[in-house]
Protein backbone atom coordinates (compact mmCIF):
# COMPACT_ATOMS: atom_id res chain seq x y z
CA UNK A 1 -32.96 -60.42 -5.73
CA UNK A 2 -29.36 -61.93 -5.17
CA UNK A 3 -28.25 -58.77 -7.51
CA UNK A 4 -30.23 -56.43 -5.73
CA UNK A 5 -28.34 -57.80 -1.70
CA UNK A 6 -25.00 -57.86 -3.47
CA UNK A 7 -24.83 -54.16 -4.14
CA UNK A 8 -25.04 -53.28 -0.32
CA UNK A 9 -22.43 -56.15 0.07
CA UNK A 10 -20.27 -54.33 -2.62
CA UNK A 11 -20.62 -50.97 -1.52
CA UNK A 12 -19.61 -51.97 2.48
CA UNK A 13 -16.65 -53.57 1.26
CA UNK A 14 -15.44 -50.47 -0.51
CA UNK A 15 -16.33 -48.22 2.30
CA UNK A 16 -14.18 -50.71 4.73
CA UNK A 17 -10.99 -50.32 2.04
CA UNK A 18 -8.70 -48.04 2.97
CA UNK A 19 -8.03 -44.75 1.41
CA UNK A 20 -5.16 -44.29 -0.36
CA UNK A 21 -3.22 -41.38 1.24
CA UNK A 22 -3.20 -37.81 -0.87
CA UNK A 23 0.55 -37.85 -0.72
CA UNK A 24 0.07 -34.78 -3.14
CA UNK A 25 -1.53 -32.77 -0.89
CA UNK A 26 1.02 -33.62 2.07
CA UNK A 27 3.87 -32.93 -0.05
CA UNK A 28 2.61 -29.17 -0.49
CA UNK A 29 1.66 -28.68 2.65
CA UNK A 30 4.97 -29.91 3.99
CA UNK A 31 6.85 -27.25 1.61
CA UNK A 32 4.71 -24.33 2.62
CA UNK A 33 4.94 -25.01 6.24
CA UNK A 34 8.76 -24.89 5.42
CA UNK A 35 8.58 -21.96 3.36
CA UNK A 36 7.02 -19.67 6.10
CA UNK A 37 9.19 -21.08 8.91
CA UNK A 38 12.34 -20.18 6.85
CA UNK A 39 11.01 -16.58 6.13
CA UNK A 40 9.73 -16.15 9.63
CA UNK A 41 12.68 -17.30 11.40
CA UNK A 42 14.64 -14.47 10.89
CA UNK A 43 11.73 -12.27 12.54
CA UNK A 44 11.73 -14.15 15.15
CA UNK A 45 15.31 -13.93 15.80
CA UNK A 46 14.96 -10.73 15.49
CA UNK A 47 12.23 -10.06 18.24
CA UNK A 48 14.50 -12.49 20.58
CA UNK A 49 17.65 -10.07 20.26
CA UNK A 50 15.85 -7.49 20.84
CA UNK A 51 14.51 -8.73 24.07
CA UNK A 52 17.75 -9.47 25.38
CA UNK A 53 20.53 -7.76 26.81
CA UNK A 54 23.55 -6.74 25.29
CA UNK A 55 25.96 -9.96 27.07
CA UNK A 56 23.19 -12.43 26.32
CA UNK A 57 23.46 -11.01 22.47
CA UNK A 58 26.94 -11.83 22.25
CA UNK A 59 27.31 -15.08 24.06
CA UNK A 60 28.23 -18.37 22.15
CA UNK A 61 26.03 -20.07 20.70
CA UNK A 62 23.66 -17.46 20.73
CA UNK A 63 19.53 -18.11 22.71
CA UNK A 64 17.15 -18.82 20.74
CA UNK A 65 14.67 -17.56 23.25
CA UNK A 66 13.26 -13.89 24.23
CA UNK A 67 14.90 -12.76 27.47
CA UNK A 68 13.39 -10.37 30.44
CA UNK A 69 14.83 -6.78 29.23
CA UNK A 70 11.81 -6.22 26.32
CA UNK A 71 9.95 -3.10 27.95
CA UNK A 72 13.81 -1.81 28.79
CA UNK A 73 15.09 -2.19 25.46
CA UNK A 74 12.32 -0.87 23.73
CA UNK A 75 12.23 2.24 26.30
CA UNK A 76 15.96 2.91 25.26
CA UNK A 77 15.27 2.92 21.54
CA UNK A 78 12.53 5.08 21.66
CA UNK A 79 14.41 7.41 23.58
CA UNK A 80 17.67 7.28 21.31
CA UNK A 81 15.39 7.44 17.91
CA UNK A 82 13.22 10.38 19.24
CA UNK A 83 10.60 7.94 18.00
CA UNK A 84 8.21 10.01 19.28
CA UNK A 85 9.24 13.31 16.84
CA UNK A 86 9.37 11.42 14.34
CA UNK A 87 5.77 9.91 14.60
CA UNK A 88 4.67 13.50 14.95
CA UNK A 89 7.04 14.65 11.41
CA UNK A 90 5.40 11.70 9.69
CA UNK A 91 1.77 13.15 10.30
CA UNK A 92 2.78 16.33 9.80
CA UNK A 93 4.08 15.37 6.17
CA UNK A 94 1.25 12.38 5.38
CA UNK A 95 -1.46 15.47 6.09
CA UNK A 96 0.44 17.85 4.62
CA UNK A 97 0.71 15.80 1.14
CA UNK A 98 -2.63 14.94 1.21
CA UNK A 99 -4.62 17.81 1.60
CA UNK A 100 -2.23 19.55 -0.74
CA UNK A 101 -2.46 16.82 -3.14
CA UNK A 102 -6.79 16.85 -3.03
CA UNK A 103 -6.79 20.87 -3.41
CA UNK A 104 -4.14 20.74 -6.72
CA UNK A 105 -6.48 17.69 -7.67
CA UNK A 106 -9.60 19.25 -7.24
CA UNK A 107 -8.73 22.73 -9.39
CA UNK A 108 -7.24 21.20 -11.85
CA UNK A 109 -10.31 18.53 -12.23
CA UNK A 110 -12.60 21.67 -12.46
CA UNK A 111 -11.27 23.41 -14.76
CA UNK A 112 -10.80 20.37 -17.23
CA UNK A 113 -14.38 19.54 -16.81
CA UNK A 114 -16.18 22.92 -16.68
CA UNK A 115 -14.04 25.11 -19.34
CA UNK A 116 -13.52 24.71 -22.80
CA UNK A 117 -10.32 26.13 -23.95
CA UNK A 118 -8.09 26.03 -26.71
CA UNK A 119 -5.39 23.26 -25.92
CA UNK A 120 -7.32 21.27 -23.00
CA UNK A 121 -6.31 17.58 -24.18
CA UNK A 122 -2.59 19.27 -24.50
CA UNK A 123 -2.93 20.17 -20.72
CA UNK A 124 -4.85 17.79 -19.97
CA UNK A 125 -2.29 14.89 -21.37
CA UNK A 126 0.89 17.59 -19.72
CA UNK A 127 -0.76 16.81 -16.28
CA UNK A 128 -1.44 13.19 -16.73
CA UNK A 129 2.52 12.82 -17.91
CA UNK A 130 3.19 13.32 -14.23
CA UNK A 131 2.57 9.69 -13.21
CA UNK A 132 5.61 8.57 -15.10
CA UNK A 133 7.90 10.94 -13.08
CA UNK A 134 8.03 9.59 -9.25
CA UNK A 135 10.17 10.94 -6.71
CA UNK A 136 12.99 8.22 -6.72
CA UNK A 137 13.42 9.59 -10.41
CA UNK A 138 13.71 13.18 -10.10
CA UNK A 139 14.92 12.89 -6.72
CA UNK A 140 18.44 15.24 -6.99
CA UNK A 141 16.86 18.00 -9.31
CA UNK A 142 14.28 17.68 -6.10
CA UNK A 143 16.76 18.41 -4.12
CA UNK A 144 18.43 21.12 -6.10
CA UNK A 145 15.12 22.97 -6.03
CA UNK A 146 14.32 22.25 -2.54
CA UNK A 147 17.92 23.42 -1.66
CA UNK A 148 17.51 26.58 -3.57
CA UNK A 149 14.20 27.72 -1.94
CA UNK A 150 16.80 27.18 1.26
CA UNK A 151 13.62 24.93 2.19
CA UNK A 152 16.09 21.58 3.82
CA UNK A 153 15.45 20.29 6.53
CA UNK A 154 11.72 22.07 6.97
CA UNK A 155 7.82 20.69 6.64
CA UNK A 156 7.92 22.66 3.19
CA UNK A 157 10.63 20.64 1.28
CA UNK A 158 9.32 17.56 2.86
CA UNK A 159 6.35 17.95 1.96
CA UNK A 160 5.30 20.39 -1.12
CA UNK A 161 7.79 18.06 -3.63
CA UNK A 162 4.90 15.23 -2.90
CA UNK A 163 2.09 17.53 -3.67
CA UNK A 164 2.77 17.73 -7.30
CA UNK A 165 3.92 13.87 -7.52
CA UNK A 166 1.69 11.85 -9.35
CA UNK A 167 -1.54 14.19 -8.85
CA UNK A 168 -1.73 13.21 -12.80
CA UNK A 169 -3.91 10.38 -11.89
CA UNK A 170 -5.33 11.86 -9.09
CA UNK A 171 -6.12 14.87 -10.99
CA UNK A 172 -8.06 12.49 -13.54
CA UNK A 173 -10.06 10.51 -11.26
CA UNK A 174 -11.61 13.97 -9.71
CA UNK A 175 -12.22 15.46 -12.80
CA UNK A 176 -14.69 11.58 -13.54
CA UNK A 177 -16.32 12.66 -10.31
CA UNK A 178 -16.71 16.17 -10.33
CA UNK A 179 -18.35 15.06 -14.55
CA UNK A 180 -20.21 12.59 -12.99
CA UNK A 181 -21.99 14.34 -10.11
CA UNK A 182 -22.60 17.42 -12.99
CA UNK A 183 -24.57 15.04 -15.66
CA UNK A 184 -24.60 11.54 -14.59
CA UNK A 185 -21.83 11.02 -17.42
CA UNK A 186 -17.96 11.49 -17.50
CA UNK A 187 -16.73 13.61 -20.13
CA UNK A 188 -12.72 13.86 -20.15
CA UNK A 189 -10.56 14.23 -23.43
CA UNK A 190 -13.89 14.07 -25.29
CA UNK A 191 -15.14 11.08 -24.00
CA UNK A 192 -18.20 10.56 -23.08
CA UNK A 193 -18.76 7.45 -20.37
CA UNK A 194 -21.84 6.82 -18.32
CA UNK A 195 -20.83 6.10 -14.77
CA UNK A 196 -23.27 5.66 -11.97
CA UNK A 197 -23.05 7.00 -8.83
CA UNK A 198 -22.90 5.09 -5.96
CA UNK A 199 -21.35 5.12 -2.67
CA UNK A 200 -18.32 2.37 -3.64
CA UNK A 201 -17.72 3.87 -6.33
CA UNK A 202 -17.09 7.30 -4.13
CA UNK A 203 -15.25 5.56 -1.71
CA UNK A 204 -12.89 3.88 -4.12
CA UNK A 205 -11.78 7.23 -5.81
CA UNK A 206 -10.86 9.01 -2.46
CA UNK A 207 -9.15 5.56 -1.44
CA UNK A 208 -7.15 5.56 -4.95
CA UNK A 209 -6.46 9.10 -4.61
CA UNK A 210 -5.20 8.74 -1.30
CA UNK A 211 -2.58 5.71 -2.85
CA UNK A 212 -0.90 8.10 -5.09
CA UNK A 213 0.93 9.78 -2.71
């Protein structure tokens, strides 16, 4: 009986102790506060200036506080940029690439899966090669080419060079959908893999084909 009303004794007296701080825990927080104020700061900054004008920029020491000309300064950039032609070039090329870049993908999936022809894993392997030549690599024969086809400074040089970069991968993930709507089973380089067909697994090939550009 005494053993029995000691426990509740025991266990109250614990509970009343006081925790011993996780100074562990602290310690990492402390750093990674640190750690994203250091990397933000210069963002920050960076908003500020631009929300001030050009004598509170170069005043000493500088404000570390955003200032009343934001919607003026921003107005003037856009202006001096021609943001707003250059939004409209950067659809016209991200489009461009990617429609291109399905179509190429698409014929080239077909015929790998539907014909049989002497040489396919030669072609096959020729097109996949493709992924390990970006555009930063080959980017002044590019420009050779591009120059050559007098095609500078127009939609077509900006945009046909992407077509054909990297549709190696692209190129291979049709050709395991087209083989996998056909027979319920992917048959590539003379493979043979059963692949189900569901509606993530659709959605993640035009989302990975999409990344290639």
């Amino acid at each position: 009986m005494a053993r029995t009303l000691a426990q509740p004794a025991t266990l109250a007296a614990a509970q009343e102790r006081p925790r011993r701080r996780d100074w562990h825990g602290f310690t990492a927080h402390v750093i990674l506060i640190a750690s994203v104020a250091l990397l933000a700061f210069p963002l920050y900054y960076a908003f500020v200036i631009s929300t001030q004008t050009l004598s509170q920029v170069t005043t000493t020491p500088p404000k570390p506080w955003p200032s009343t000309a934001l919607l003026a300064n921003y107005a003037e950039a856009w202006h001096r940029a021609q943001m707003g032609r250059m939004l409209v070039n950067s659809a016209i090329v991200a489009l461009g690439v990617a429609i291109g870049k399905i179509v190429i993908s698409l014929l080239s999936a077909f015929a790998i899966v539907y014909f049989d022809f002497r040489g396919k894993n030669v072609v096959f392997w020729m097109i996949f090669v493709t992924l390990m030549l970006p555009v930063p690599v080959r980017i002044v024969s590019t420009y050779q080419v591009v120059s050559v086809l007098g095609w500078v400074n127009t939609y077509w040089g900006l945009t046909v060079p992407l077509m054909a970069s990297a549709t190696g991968g692209a190129s291979t993930i049709m050709a395991t959908a087209i083989a996998t709507f056909h027979s319920g089973s992917c048959e590539v380089r003379g493979t043979s893999v059963s692949i189900p067909i569901t509606a993530v697994r659709i959605s993640g090939v035009l989302v990975i084909i999409r990344g290639h550009r």
